[in-house]
N, C-alpha and C. Protein backbone atom coordinates (compact mmCIF):
# COMPACT_ATOMS: atom_id res chain seq x y z
N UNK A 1 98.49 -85.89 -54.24
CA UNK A 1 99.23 -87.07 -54.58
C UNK A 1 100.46 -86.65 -55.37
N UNK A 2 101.38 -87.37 -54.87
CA UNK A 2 102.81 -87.15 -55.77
C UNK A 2 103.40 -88.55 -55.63
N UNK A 3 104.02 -88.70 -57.26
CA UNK A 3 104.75 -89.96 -57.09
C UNK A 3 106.20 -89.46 -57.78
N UNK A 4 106.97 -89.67 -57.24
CA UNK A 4 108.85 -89.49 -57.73
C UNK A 4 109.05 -90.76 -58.24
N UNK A 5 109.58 -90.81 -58.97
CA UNK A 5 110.19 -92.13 -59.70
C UNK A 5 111.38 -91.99 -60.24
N UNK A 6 112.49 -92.98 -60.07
CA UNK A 6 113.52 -92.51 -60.79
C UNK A 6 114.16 -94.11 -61.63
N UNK A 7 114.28 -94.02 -62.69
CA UNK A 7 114.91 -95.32 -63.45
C UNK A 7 116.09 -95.46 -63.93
N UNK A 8 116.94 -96.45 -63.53
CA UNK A 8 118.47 -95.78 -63.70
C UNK A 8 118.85 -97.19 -64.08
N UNK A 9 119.85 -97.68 -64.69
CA UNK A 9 120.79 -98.49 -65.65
C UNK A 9 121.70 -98.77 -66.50
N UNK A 10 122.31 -99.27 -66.91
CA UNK A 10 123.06 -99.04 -68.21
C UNK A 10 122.31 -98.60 -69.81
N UNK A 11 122.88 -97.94 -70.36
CA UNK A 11 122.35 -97.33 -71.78
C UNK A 11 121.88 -98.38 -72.46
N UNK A 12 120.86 -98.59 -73.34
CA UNK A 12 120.09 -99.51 -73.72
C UNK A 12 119.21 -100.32 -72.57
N UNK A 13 119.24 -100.14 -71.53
CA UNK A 13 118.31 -100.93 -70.80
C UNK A 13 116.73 -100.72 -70.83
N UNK A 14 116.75 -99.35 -70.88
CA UNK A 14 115.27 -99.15 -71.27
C UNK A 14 114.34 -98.21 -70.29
N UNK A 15 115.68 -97.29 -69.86
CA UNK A 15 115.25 -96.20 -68.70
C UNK A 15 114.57 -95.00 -69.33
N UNK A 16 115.17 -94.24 -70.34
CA UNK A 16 114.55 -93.36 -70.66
C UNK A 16 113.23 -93.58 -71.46
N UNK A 17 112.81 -95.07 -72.41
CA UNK A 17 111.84 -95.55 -72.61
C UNK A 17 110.74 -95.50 -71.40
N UNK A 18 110.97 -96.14 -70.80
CA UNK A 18 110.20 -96.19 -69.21
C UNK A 18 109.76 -95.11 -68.97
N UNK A 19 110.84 -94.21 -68.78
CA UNK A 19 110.12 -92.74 -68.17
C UNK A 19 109.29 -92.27 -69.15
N UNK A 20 109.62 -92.15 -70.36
CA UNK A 20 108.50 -91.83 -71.74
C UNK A 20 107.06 -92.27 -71.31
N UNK A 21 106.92 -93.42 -71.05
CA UNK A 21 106.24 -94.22 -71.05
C UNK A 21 105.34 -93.65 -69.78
N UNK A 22 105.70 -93.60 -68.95
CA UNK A 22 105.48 -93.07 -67.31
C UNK A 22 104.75 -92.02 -67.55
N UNK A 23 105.29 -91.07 -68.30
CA UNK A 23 105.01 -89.45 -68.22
C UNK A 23 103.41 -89.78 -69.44
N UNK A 24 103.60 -90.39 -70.21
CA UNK A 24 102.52 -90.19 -71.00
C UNK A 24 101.05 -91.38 -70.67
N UNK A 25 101.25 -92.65 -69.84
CA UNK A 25 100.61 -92.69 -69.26
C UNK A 25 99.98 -91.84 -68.31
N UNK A 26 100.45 -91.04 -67.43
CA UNK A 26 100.25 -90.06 -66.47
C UNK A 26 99.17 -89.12 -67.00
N UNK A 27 99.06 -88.71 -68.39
CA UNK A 27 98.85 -87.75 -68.99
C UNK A 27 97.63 -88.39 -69.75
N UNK A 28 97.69 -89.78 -70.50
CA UNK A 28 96.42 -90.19 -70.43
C UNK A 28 95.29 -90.52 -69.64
N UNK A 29 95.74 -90.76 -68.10
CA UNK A 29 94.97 -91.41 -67.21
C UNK A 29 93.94 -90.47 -67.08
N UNK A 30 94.08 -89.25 -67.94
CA UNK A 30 92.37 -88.26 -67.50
C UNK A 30 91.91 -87.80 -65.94
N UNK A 31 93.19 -87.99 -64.76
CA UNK A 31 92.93 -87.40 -63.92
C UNK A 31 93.65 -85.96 -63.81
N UNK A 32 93.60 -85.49 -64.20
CA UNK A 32 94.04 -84.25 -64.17
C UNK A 32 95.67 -83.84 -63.62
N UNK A 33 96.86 -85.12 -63.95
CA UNK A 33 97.68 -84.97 -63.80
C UNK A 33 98.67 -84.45 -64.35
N UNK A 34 99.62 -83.80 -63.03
CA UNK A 34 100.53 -83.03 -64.14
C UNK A 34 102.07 -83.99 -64.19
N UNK A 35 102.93 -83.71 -65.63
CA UNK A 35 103.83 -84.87 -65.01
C UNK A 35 105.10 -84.02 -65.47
N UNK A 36 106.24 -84.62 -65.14
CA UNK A 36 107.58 -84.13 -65.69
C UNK A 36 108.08 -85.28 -66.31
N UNK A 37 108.89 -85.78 -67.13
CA UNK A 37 110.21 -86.48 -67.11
C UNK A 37 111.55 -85.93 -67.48
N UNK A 38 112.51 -86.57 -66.79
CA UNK A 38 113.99 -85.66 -66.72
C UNK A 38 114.75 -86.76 -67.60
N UNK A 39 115.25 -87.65 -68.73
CA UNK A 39 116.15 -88.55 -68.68
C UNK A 39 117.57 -87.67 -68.82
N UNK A 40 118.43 -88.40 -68.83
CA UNK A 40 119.84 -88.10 -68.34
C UNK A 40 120.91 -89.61 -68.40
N UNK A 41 121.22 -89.22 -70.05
CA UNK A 41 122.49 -89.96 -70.35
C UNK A 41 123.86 -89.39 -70.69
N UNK A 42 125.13 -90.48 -71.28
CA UNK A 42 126.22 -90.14 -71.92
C UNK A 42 126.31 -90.16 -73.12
N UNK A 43 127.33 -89.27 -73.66
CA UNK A 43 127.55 -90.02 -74.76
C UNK A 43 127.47 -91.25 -75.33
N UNK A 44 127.49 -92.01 -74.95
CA UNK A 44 127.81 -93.44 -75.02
C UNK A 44 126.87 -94.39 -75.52
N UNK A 45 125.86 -93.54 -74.61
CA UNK A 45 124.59 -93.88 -74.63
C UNK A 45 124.23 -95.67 -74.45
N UNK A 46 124.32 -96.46 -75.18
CA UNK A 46 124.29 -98.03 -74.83
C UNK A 46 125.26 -98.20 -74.11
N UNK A 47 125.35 -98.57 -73.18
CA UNK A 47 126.24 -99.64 -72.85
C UNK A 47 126.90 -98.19 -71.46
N UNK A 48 126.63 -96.91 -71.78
CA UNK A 48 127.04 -95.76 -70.38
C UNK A 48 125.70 -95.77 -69.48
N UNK A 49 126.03 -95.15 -68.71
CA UNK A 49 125.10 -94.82 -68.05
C UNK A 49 123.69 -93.99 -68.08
N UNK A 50 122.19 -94.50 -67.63
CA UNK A 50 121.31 -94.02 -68.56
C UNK A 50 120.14 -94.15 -67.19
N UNK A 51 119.59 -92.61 -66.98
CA UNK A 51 118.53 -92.37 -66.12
C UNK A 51 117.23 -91.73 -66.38
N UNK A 52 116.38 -91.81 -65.81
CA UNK A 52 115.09 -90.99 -66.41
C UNK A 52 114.43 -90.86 -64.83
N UNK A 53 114.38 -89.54 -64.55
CA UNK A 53 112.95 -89.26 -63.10
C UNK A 53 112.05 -88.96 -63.62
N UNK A 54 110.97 -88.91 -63.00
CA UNK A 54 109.86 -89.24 -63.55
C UNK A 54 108.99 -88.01 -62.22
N UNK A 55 108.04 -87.39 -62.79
CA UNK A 55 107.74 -86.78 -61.07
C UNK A 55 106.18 -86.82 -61.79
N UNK A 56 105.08 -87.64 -61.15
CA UNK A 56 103.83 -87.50 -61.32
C UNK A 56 102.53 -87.05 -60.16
N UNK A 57 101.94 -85.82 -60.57
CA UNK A 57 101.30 -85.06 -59.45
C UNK A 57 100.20 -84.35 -59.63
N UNK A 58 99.18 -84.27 -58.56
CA UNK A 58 97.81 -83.61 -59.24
C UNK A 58 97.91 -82.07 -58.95
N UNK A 59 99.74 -81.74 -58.61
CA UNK A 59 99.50 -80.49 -58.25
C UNK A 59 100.58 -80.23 -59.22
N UNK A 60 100.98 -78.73 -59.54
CA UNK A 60 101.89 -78.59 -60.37
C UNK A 60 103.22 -78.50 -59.64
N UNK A 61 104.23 -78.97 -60.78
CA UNK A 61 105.20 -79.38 -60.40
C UNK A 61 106.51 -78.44 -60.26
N UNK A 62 106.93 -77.78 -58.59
CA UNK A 62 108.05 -77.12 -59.14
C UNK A 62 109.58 -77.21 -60.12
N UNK A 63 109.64 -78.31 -60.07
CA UNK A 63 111.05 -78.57 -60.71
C UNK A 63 110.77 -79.94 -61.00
N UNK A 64 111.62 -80.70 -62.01
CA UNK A 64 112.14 -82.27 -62.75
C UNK A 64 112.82 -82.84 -61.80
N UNK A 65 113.83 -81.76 -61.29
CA UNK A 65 114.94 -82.84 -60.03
C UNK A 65 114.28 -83.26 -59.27
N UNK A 66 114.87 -84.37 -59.49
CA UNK A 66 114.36 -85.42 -57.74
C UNK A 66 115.62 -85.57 -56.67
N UNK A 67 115.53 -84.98 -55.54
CA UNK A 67 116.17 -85.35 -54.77
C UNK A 67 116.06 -86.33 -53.85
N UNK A 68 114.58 -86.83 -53.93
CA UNK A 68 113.71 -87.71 -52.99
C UNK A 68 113.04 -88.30 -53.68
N UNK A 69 113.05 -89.72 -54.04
CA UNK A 69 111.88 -90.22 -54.71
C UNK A 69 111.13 -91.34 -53.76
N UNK A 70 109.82 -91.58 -54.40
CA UNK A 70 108.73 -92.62 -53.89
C UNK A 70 109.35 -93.87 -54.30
N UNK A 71 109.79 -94.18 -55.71
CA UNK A 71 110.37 -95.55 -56.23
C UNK A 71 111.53 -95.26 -56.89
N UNK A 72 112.24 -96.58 -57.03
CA UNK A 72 113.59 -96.59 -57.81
C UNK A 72 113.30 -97.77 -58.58
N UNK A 73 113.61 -97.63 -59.67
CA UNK A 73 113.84 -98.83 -60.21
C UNK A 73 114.79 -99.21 -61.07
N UNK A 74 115.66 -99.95 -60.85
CA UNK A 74 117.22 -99.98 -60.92
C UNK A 74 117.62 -101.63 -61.83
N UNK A 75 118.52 -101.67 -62.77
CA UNK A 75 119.11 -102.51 -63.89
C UNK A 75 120.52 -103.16 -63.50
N UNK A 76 121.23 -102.39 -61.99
CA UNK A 76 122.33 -102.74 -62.06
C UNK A 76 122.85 -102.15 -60.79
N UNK A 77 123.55 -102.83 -60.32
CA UNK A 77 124.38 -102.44 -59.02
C UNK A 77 124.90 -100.50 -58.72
N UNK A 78 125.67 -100.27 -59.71
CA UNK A 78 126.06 -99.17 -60.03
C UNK A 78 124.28 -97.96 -59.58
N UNK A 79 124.00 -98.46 -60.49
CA UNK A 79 122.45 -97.76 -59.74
C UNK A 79 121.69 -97.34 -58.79
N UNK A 80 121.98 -98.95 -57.77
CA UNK A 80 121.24 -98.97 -56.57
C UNK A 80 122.48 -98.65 -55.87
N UNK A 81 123.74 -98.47 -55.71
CA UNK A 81 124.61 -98.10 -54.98
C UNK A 81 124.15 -96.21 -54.81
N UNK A 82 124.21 -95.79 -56.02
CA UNK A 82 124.15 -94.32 -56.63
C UNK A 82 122.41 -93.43 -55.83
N UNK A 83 121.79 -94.74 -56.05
CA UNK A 83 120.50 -94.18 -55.83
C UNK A 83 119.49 -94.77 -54.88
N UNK A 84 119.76 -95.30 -54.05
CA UNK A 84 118.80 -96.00 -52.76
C UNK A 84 119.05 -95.46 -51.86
N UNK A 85 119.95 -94.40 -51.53
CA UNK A 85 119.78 -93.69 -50.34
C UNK A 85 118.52 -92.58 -50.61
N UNK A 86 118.03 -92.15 -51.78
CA UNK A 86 117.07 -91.27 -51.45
C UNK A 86 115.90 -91.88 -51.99
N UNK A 87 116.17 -93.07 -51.56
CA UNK A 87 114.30 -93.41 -51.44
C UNK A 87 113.86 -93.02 -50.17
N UNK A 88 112.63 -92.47 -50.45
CA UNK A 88 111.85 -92.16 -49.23
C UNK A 88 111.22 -93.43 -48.29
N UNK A 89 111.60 -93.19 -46.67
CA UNK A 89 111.25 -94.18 -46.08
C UNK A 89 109.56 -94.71 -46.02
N UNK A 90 109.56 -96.11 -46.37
CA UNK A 90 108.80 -96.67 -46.81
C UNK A 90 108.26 -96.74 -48.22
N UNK A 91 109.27 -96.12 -49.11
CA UNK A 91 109.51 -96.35 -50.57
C UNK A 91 109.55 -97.69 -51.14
N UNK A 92 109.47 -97.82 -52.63
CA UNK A 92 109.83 -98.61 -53.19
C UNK A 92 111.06 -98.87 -54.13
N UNK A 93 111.36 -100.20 -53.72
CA UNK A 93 112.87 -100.47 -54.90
C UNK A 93 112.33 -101.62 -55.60
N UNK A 94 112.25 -101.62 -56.98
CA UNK A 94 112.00 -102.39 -57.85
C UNK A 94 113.20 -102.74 -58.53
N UNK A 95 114.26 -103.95 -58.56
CA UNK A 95 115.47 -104.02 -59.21
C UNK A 95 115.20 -105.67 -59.97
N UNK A 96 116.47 -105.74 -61.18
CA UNK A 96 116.95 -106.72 -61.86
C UNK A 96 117.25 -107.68 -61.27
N UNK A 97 116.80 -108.60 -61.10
CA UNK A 97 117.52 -109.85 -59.80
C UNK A 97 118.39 -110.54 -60.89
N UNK A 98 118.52 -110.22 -62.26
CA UNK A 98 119.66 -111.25 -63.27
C UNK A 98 120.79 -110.06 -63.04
N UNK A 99 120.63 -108.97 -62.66
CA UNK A 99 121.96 -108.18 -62.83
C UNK A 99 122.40 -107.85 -61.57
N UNK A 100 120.99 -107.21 -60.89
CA UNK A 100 122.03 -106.68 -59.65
C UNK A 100 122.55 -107.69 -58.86
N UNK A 101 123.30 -107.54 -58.16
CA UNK A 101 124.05 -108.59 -57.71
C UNK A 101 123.66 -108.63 -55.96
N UNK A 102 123.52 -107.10 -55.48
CA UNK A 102 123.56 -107.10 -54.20
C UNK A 102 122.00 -106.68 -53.58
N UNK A 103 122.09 -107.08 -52.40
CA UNK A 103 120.71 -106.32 -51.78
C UNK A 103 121.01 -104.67 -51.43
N UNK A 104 119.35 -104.25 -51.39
CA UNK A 104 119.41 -103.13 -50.79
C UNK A 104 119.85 -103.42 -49.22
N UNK A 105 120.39 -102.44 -48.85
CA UNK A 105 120.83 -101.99 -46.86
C UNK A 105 119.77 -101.44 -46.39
N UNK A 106 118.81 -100.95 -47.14
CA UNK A 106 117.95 -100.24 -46.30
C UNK A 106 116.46 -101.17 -45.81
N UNK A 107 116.11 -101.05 -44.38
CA UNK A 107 115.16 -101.91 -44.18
C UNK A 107 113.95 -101.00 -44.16
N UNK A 108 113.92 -99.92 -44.08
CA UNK A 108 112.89 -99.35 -44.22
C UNK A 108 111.79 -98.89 -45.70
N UNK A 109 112.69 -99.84 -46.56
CA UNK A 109 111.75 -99.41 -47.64
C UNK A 109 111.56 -101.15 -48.40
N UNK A 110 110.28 -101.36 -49.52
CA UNK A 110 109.91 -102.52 -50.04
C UNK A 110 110.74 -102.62 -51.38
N UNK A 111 110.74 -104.16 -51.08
CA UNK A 111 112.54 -104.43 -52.28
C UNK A 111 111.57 -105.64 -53.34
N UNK A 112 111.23 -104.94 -54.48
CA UNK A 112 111.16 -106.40 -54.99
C UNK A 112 111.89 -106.62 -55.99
N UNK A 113 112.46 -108.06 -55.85
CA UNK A 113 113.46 -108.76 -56.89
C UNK A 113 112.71 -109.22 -57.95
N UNK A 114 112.84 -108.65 -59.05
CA UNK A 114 112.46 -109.49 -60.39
C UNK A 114 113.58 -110.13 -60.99
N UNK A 115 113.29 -111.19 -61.68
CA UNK A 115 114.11 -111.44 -62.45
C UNK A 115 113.73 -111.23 -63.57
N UNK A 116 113.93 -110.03 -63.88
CA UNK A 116 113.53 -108.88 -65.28
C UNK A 116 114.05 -109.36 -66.82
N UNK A 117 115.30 -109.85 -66.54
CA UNK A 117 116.23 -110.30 -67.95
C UNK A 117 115.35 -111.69 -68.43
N UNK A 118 115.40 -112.67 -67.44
CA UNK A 118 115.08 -113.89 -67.50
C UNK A 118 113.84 -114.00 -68.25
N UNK A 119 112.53 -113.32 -67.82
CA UNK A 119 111.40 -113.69 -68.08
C UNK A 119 110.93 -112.36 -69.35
N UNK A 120 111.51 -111.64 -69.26
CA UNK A 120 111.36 -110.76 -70.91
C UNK A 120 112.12 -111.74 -71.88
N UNK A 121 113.16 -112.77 -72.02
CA UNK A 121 113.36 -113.74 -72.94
C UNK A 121 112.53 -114.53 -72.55
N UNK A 122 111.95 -115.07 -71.56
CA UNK A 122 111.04 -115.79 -71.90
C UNK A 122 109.53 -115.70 -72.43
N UNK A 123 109.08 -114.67 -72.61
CA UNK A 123 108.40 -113.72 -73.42
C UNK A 123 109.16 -113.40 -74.78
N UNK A 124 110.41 -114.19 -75.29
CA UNK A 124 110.76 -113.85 -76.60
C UNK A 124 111.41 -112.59 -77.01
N UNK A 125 111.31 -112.00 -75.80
CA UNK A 125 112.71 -110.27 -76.21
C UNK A 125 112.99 -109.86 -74.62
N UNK A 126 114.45 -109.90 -74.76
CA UNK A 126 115.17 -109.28 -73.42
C UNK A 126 114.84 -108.39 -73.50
N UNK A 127 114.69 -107.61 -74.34
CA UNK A 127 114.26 -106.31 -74.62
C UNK A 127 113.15 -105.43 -73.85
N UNK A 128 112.34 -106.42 -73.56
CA UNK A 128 110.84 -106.34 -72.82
C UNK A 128 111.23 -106.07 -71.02
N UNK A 129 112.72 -106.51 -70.97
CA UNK A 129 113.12 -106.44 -69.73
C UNK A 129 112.73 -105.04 -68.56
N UNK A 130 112.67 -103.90 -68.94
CA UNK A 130 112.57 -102.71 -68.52
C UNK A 130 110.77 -102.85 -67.91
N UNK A 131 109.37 -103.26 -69.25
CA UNK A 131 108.60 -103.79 -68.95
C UNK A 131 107.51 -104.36 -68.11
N UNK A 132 108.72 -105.49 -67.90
CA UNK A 132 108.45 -106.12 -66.71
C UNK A 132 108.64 -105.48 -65.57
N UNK A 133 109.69 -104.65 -65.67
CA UNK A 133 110.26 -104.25 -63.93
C UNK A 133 108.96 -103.19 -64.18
N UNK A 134 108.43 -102.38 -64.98
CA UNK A 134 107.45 -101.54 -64.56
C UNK A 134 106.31 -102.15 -64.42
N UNK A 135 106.11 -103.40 -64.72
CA UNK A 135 104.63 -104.38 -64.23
C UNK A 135 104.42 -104.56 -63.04
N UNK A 136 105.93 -104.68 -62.49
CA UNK A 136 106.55 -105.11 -60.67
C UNK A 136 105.79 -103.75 -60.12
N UNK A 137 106.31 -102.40 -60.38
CA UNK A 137 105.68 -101.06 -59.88
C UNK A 137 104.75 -101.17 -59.70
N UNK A 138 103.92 -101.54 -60.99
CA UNK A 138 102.13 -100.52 -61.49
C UNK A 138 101.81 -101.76 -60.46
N UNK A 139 102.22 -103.62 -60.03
CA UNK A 139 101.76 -103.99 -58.84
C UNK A 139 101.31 -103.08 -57.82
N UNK A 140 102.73 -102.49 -57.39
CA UNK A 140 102.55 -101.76 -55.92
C UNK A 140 102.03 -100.14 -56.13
N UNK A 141 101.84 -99.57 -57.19
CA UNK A 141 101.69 -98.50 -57.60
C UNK A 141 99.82 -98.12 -57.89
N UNK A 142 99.24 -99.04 -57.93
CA UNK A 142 97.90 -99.03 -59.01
C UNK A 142 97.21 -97.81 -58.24
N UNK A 143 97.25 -97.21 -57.27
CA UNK A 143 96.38 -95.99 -57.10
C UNK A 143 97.01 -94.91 -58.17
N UNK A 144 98.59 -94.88 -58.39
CA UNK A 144 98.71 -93.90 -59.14
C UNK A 144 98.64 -94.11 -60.83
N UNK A 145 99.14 -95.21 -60.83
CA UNK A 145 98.39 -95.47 -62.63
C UNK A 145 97.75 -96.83 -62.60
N UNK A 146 97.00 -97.35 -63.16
CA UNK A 146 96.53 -98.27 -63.22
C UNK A 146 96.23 -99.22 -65.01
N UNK A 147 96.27 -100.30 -64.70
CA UNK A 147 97.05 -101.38 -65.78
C UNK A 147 96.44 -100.40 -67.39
N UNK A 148 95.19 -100.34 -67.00
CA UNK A 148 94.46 -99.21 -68.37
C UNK A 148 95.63 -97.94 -68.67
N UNK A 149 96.00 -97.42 -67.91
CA UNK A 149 97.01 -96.31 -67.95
C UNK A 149 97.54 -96.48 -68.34
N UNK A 150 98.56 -97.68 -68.16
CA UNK A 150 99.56 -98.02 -68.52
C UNK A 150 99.98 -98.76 -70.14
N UNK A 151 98.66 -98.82 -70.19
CA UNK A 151 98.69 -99.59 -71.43
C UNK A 151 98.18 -98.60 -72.30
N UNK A 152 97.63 -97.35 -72.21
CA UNK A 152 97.25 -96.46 -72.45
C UNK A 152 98.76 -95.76 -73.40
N UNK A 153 99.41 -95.41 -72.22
CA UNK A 153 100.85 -95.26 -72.93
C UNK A 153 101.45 -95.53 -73.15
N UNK A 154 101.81 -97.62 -73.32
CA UNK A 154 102.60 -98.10 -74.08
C UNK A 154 102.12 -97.91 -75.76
N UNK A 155 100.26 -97.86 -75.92
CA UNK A 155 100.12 -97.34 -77.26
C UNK A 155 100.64 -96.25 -77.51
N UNK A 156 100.79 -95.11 -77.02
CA UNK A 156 101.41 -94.05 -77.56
C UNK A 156 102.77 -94.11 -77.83
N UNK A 157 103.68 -94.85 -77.22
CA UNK A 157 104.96 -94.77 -77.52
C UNK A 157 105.44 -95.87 -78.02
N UNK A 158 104.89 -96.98 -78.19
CA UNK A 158 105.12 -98.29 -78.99
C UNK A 158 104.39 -98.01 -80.57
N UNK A 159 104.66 -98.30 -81.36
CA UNK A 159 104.04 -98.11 -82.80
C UNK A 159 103.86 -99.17 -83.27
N UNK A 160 104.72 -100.15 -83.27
CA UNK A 160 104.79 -101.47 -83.83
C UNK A 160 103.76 -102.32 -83.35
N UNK A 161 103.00 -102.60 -83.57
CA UNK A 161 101.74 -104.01 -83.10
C UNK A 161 102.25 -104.87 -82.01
N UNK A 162 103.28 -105.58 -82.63
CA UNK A 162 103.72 -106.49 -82.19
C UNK A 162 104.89 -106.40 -81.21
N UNK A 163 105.36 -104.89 -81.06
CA UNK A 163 106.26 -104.60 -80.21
C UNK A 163 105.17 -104.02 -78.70
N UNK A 164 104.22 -103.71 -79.24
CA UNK A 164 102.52 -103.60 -78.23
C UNK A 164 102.68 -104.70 -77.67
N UNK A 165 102.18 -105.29 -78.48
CA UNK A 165 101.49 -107.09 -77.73
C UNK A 165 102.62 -107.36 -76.93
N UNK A 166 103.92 -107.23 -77.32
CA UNK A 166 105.32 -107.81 -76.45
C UNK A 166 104.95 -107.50 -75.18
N UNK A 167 105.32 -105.72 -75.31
CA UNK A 167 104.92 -105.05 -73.92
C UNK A 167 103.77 -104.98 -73.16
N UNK A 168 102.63 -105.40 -73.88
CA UNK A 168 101.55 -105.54 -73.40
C UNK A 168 101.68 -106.93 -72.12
N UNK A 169 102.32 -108.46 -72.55
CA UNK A 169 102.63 -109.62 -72.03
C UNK A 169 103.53 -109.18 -71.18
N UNK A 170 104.88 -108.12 -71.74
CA UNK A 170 105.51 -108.04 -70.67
C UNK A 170 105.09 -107.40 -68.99
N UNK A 171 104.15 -106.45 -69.61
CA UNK A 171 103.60 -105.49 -68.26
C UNK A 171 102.74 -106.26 -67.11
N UNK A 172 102.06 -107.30 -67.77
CA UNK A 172 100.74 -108.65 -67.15
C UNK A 172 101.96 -109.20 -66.32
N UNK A 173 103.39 -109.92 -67.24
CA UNK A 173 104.00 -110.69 -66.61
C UNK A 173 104.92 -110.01 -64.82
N UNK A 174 105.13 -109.05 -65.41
CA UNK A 174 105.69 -108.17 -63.97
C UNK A 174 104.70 -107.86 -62.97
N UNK A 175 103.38 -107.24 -63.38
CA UNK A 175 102.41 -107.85 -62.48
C UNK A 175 101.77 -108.74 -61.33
N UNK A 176 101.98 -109.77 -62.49
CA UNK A 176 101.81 -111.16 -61.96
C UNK A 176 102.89 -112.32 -60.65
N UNK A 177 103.87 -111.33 -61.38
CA UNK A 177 105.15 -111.87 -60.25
C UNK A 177 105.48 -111.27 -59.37
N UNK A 178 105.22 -109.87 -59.08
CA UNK A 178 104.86 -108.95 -58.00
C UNK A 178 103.69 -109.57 -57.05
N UNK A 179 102.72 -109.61 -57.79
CA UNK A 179 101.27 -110.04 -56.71
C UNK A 179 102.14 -111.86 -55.78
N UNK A 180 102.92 -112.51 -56.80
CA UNK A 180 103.08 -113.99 -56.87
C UNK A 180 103.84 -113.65 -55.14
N UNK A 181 105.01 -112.79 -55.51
CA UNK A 181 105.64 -112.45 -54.55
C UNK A 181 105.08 -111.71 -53.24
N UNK A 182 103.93 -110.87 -53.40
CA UNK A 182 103.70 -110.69 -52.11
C UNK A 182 102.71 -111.70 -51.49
N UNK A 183 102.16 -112.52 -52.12
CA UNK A 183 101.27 -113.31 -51.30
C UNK A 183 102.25 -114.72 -50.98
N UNK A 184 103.76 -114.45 -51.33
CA UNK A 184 104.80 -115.49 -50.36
C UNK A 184 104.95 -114.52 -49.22
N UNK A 185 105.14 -113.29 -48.96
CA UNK A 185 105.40 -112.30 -48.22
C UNK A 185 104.80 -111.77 -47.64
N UNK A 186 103.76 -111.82 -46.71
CA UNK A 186 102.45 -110.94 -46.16
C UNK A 186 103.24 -109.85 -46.00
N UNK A 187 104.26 -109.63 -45.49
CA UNK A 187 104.72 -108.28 -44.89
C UNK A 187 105.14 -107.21 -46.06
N UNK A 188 105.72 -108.12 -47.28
CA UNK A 188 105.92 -107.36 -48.26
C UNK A 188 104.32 -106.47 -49.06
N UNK A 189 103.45 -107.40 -49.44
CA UNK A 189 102.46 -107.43 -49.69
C UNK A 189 101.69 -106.02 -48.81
N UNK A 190 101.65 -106.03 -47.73
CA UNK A 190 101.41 -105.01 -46.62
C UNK A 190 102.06 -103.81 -47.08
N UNK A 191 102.92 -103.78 -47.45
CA UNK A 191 103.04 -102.33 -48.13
C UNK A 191 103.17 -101.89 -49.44
């Protein structure tokens, strides 16, 4: 098993969090996985450009670069322009439906639209936005981590209680709107 992941957005969105998050779930799940994470920002840091790959595998891993990933999950146009050509066919794209503006071109891989911004304020912190879009994943993802996993390593990298519980609501809520969405979609759902 190998999963590529790559999270890409503007600085402050909550990419290199994510991948944190990714890699140390991976590492709690007690299956004997090995993981990388790569993030990769600017100076700028908020508000520049801000990525994290993610490579999770029960075999060891030659290298961090991804030239090919399983999922993308993307904050902003600039992103999915930059990075949806190397999703692997029959991949996943998990994107911002409050930011990005455009669809993916590619029909060979599963697109789900969250509206990531919207419903992390409605959960009380935009902040939670990143979150959600990884609730949308661990939907289509659960053979490789599963909701325990995941929550596994939001304790490790969340400290705050209440910044837990946020992300805890936020991760259920991306979930929930993933499953909501494929059972409008049999075909989506199907993969």
């Amino acid at each position: 098993m190998i999963e590529r992941v790559t999270i890409s957005g503007s600085g402050g969105d909550g990419a290199v969090f994510l991948g944190k998050l990714l890699s140390w779930a991976a590492m709690a799940a007690g299956r004997g996985y090995f993981t990388t994470g790569l993030p990769s920002y600017g100076p700028e840091i908020r508000g520049g450009t801000s990525r994290t790959e993610v490579t999770i595998s029960d075999e060891a891993i030659g290298s961090p670069v991804l030239t090919r990933m399983d999922s993308l999950i993307v904050y902003n146009d600039m992103s999915l322009e930059r990075f949806e050509a190397g999703v692997a066919p029959g991949g996943l794209i998990v994107l911002n439906a409050d930011v990005v503006t455009r669809a993916p071109s590619r029909g060979d891989v599963t697109v789900v639209r969250v509206h990531c911004s919207a419903e992390a304020a409605a959960l009380g912190s935009p902040r939670a936005m990143n979150v959600v879009s990884l609730g949308a994943w661990a939907a289509h993802k659960a053979a490789v981590l599963s909701r325990a996993d995941l929550l596994a390593g939001l304790a490790h990298v969340t400290k705050n209680p209440k910044a837990l519980d946020l992300n805890t609501r936020a991760l259920d809520r991306g979930m929930a709107i993933a499953r909501e969405l494929g059972a409008k979609e049999p075909a989506l759902a199907g993969r």
